[in-house]
Protein backbone atom coordinates (compact mmCIF):
# COMPACT_ATOMS: atom_id res chain seq x y z
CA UNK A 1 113.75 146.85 104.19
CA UNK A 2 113.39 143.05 103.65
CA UNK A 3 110.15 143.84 101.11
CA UNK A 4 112.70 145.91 98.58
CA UNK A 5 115.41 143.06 99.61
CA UNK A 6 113.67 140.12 98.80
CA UNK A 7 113.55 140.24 94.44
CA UNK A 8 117.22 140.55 95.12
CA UNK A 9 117.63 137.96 96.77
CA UNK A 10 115.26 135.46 95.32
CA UNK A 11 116.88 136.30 92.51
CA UNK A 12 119.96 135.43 93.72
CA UNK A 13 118.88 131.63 94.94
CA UNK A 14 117.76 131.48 91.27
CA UNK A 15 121.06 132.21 90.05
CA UNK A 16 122.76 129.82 92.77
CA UNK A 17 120.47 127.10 91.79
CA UNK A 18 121.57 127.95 87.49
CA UNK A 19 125.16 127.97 88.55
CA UNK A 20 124.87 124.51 90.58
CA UNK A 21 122.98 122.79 87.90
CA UNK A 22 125.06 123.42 84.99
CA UNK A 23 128.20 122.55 87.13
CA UNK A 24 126.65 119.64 87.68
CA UNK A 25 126.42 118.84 83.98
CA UNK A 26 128.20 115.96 82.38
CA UNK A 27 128.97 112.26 84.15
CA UNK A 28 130.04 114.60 87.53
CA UNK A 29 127.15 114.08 90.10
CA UNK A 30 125.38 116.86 91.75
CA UNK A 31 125.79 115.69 95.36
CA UNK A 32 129.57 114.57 94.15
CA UNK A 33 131.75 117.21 94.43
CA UNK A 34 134.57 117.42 96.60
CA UNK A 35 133.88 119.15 100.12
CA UNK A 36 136.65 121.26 99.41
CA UNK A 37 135.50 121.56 95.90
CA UNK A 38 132.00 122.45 97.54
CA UNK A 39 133.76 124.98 100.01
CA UNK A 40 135.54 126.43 96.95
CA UNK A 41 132.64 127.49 95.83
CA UNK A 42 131.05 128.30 98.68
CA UNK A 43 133.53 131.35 98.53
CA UNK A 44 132.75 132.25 94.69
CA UNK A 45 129.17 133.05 95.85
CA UNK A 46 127.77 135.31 97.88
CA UNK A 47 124.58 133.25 98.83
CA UNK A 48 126.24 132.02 102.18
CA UNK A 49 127.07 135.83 102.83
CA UNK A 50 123.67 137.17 103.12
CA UNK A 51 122.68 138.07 106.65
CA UNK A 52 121.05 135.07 108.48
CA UNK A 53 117.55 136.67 108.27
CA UNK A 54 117.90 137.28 104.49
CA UNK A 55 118.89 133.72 104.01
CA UNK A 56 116.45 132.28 106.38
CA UNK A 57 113.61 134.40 104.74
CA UNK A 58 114.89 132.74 100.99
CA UNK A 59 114.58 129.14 102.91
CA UNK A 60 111.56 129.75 104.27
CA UNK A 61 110.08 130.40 100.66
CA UNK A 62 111.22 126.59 99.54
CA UNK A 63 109.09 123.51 99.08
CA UNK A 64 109.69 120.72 101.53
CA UNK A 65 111.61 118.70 97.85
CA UNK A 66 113.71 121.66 97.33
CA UNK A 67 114.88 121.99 101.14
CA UNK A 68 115.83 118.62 101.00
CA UNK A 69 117.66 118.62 98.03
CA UNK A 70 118.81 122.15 99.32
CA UNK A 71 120.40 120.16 102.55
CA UNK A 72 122.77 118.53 100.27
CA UNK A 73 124.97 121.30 98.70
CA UNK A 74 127.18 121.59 101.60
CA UNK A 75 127.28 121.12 105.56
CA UNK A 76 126.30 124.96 106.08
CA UNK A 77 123.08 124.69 103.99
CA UNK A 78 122.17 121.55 105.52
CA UNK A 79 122.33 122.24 108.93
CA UNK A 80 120.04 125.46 108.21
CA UNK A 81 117.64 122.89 105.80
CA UNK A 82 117.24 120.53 108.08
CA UNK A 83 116.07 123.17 111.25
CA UNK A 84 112.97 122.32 112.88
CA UNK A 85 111.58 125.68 112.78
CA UNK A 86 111.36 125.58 108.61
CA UNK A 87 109.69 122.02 108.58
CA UNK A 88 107.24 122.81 111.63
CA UNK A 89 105.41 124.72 109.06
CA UNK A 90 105.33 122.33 105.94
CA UNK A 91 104.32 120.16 109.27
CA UNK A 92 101.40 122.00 110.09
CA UNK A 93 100.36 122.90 106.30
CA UNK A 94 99.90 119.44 105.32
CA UNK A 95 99.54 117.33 108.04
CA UNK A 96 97.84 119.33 111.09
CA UNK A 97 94.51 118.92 110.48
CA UNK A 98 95.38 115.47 110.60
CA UNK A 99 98.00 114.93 112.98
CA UNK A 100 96.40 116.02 116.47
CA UNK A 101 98.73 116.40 119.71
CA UNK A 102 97.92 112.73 120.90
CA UNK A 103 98.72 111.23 117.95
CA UNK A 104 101.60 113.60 117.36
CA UNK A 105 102.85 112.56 120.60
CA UNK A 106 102.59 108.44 119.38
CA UNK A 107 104.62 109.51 116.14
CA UNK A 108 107.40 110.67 118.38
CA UNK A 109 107.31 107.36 119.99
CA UNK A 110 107.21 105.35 117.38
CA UNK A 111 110.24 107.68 115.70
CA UNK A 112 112.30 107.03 119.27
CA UNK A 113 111.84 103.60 119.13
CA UNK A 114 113.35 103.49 115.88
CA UNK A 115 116.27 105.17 116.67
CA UNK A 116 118.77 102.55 117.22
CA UNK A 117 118.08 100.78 113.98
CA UNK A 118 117.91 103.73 111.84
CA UNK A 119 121.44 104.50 113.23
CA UNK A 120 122.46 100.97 111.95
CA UNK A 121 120.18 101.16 108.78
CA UNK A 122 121.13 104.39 107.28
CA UNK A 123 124.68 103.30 106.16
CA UNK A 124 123.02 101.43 104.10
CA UNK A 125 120.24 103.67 103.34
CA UNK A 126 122.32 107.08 102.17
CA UNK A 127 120.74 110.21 103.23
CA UNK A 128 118.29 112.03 104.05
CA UNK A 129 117.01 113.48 100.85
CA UNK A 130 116.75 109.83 98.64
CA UNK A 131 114.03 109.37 101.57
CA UNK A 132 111.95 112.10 100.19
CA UNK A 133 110.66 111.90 96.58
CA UNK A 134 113.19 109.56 95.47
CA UNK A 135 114.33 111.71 92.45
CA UNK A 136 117.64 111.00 90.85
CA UNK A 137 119.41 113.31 92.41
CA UNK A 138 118.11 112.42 95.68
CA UNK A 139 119.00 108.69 95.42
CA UNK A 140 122.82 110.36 94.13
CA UNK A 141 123.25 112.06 97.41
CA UNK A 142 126.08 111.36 99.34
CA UNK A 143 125.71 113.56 103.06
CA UNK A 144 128.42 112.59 105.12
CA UNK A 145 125.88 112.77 108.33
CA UNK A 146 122.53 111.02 109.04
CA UNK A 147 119.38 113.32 109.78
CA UNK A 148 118.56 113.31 113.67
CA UNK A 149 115.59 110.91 114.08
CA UNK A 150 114.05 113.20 116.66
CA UNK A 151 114.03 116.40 114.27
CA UNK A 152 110.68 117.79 113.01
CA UNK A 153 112.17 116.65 109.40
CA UNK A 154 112.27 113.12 110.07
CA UNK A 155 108.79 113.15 111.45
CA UNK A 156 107.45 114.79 108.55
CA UNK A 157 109.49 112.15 105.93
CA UNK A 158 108.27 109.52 107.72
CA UNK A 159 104.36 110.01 107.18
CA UNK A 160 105.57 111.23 103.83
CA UNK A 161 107.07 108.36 102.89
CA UNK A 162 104.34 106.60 104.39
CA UNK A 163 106.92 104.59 106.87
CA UNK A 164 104.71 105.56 109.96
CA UNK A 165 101.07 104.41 110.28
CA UNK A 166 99.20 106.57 112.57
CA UNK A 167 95.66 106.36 113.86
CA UNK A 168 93.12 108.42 112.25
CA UNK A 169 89.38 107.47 111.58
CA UNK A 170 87.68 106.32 107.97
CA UNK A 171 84.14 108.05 106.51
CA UNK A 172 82.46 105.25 104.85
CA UNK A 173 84.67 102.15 105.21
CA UNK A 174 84.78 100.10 102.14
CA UNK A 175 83.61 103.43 100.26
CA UNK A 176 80.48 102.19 98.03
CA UNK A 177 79.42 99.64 100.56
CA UNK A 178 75.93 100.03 101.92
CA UNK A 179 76.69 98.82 105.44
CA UNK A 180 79.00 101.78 106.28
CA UNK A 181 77.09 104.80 104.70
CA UNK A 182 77.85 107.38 106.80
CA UNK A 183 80.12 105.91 109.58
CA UNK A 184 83.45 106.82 110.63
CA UNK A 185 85.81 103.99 111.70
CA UNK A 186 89.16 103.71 113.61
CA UNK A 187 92.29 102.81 111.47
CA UNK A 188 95.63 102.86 111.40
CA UNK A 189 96.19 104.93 108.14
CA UNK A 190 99.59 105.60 105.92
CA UNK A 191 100.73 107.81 103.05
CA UNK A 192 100.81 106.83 99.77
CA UNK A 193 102.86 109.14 98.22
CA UNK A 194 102.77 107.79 94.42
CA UNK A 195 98.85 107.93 94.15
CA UNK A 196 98.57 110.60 97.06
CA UNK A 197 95.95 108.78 98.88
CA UNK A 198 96.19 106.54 101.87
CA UNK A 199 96.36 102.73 102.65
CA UNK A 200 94.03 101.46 106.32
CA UNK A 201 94.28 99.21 108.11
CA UNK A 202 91.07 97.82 110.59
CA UNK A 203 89.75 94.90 112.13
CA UNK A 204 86.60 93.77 110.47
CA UNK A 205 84.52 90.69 112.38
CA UNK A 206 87.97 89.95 114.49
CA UNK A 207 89.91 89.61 111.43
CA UNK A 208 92.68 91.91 109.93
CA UNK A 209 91.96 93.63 107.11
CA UNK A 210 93.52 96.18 104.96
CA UNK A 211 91.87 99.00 102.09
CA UNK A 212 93.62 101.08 99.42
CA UNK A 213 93.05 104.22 97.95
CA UNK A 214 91.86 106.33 100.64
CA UNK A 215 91.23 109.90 99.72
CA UNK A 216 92.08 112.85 101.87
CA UNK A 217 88.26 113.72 102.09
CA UNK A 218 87.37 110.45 103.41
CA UNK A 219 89.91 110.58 106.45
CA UNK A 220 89.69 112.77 109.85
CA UNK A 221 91.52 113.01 112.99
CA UNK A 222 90.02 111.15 115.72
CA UNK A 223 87.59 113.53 117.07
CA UNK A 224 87.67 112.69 120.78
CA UNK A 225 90.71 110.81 122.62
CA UNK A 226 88.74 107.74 123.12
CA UNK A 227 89.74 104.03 121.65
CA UNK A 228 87.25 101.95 119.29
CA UNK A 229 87.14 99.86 122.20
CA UNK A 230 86.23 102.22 125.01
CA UNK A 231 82.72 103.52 126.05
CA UNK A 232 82.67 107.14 124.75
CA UNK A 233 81.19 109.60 128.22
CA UNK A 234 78.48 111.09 126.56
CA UNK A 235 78.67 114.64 128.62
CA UNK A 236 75.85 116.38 125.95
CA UNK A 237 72.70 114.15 127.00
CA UNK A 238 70.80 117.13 129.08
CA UNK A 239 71.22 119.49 126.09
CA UNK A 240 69.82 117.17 123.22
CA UNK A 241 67.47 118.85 121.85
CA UNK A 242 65.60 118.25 117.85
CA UNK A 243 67.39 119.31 115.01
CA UNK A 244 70.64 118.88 116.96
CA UNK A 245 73.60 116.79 115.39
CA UNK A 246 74.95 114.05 116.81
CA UNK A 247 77.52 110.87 116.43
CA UNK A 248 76.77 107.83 118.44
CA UNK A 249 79.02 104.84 118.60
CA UNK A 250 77.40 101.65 117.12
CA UNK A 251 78.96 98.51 117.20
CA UNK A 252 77.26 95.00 115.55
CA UNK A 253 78.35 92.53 118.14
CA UNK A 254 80.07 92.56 121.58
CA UNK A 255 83.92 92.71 121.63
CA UNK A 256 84.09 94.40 118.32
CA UNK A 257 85.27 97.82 118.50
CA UNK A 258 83.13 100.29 118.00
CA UNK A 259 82.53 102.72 115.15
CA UNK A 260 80.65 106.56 115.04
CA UNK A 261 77.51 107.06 113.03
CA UNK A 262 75.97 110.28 111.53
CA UNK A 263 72.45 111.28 112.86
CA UNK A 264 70.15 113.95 113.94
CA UNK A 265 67.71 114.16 117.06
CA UNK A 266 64.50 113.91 116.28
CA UNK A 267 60.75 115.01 117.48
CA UNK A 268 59.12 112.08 120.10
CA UNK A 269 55.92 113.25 118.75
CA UNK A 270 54.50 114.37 115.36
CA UNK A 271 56.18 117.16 113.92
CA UNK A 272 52.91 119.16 113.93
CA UNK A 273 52.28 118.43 117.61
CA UNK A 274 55.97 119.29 118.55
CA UNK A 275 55.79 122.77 116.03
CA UNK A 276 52.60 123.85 118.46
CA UNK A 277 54.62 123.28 121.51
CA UNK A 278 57.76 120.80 121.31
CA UNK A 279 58.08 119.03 125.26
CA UNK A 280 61.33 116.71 123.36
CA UNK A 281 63.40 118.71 125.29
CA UNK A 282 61.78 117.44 129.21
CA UNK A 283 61.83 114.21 128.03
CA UNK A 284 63.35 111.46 129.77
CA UNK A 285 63.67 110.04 126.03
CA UNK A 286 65.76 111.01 123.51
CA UNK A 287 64.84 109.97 120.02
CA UNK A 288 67.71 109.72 117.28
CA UNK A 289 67.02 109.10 113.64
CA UNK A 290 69.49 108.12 110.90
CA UNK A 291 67.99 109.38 107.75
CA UNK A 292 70.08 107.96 105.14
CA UNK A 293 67.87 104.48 106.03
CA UNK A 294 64.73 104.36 104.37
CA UNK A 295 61.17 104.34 106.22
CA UNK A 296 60.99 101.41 107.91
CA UNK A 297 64.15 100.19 107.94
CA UNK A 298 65.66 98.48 111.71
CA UNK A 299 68.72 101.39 111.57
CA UNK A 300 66.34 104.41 110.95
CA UNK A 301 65.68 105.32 114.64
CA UNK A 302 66.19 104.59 117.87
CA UNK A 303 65.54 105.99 121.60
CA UNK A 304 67.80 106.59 124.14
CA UNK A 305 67.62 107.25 127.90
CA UNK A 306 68.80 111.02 128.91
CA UNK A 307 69.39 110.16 132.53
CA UNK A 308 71.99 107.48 133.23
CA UNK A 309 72.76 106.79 129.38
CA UNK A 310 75.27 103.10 128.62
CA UNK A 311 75.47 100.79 126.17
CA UNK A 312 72.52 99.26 125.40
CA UNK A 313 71.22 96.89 122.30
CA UNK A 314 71.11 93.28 121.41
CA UNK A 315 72.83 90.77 118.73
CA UNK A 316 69.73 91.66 116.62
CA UNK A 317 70.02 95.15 116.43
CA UNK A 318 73.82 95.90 117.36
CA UNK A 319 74.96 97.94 120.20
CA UNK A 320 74.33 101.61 120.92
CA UNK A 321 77.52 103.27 123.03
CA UNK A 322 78.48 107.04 123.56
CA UNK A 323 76.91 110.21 122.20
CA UNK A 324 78.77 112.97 120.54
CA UNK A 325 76.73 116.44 119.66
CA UNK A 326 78.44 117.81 116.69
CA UNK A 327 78.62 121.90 117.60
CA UNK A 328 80.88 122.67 114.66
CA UNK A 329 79.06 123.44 111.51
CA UNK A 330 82.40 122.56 109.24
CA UNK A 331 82.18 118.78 111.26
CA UNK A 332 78.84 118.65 109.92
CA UNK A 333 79.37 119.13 106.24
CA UNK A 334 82.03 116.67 106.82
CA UNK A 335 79.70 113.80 107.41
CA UNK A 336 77.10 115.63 105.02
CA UNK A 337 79.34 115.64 102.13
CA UNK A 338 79.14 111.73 102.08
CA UNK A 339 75.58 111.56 101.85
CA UNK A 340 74.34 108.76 99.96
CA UNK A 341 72.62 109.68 96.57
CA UNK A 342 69.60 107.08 97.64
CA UNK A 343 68.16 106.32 100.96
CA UNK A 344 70.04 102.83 102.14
């Protein structure tokens, strides 16, 4: 029934959102009106007097801009505008892939902990929707109620709006710079809405430092619950094997955090010997090989122990921490799609 409904009834938003807008026409504000006014007209039309399903199926067709300019027609709309349920999946759409549970959970945190002096800032402030987009009519709006803090909609506004930095990890710090070709860095990251990229910030040789312009591509969610600072467990050691992709944490001195670098295991022996019959695998040794350094080069290779793997290195040579094997062929083209176009 709802597939022959819904023409009808998107036709019917149209029409609400025709009659609104030339109402609106003229030096009286949208967001303006009288709430009697408002109710008035909330009787004239029959958009409030579709079944709750029908309406919630119209709602659930809107962008997140147009639910929250939606939220400020009247107190009805809003309440249904602002439910969790319709922004958990403009939540997920843009920002789960990014937004994992642990740093979900740290959003909430930092959202809580803002809760008093939102409640004392948004007098000032004025709604809900002038935080999103900051449109005209947005900045016009006059809601005679704050948005709850806690609600899915304020958590999605606030990496929007890019009010929240959250942690997330950087391909290529300093993108061009031949140091960081193919490495993956922890950052705390926010949304630049106006040049929809992102802004990091990272501590580089103990000092604070910040980088602009981050693409989406270049970003990922921290692939293992594990600080920059904290020895990763390296659980895969047994099963390394050549040809097998890995991440290993590298760091250049001590008490710097750590970042992840791109490599491959490779053969102890020639490649010849090892085609004939490949003994890598008994090895106590594990060899890895970073092939975006040239022959020769200090960072090309290295060896590992399998048994009883920890940090290990010098000042000359940097230290060598946990081990990641990469299983997921998608994680792999993610590091692969930043290949260098020469050999470092």
């Amino acid at each position: 029934m709802m597939t022959y409904m819904l023409p009808w009834l998107l036709e019917a938003l149209s029409l609400f959102f025709i009659y609104w807008f030339k109402r609106s026409r003229g030096n009286v504000s949208f967001f303006k009106f009288p709430m009697m006014y408002v109710e008035e007209l909330e009787e004239k039309n029959s958009l409030l007097d579709l079944p709750d399903l029908a309406l919630d199926s119209i709602l659930k067709k809107l962008s997140p801009a147009d639910l929250s300019r939606m939220s400020g027609v009247c107190t009805t709309l809003r309440d249904m505008c602002t439910s969790d349920h319709l922004w958990e999946r403009h939540m997920q759409k843009k920002w789960g892939g990014l937004i994992r549970s642990f740093t979900y959970r740290d959003l909430q945190w930092n959202i809580d902990s803002r809760k008093k002096h939102l409640h004392i800032e948004a007098p000032k402030k004025n709604r809900l929707a002038a935080l999103f987009l900051g449109s005209k009519l947005d900045r016009r709006a006059k809601m005679s109620s704050t948005l709850p803090v806690d609600s899915v909609m304020s958590l999605y506004l606030s990496l929007e709006t890019g009010k929240f930095w959250f942690p997330a990890q950087v391909f290529n710090r300093e993108n061009g710079h031949a140091g960081f070709v193919l490495s993956c860095y922890d950052a705390e990251l926010s949304y630049d809405r106006h040049w929809v990229n992102f802004r990091a910030r990272f501590s580089f040789n103990g000092k604070p430092t910040m980088e602009h312009g981050i693409d989406w591509n270049r970003i990922r969610a921290p692939a293992v619950e594990c600080g920059p600072h904290t020895l990763y467990p390296s659980d895969c050691l047994d099963d390394l094997k050549p040809g097998d992709h890995i991440e290993i944490q590298w760091k250049r001195k001590r008490g710097y955090p750590y970042g992840w670098w791109y490599g491959v295991v490779g053969h102890l022996e020639p490649v010849k010997r090892c085609q004939i019959y490949c003994q890598c695998l008994r090895s106590d040794r594990v060899k890895l090989e970073f092939k975006q350094y040239e022959l020769g080069s200090q960072w090309r290779e290295t060896s590992i122990w399998r048994k009883n793997h920890d940090e290990t290195g010098d000042e000359v040579n940097g230290y060598y921490g946990g081990i990641r094997k990469i299983y997921d062929k998608y994680e792999v083209s993610r590091w692969q799609q930043h290949w260098p176009a020469e050999t470092v």
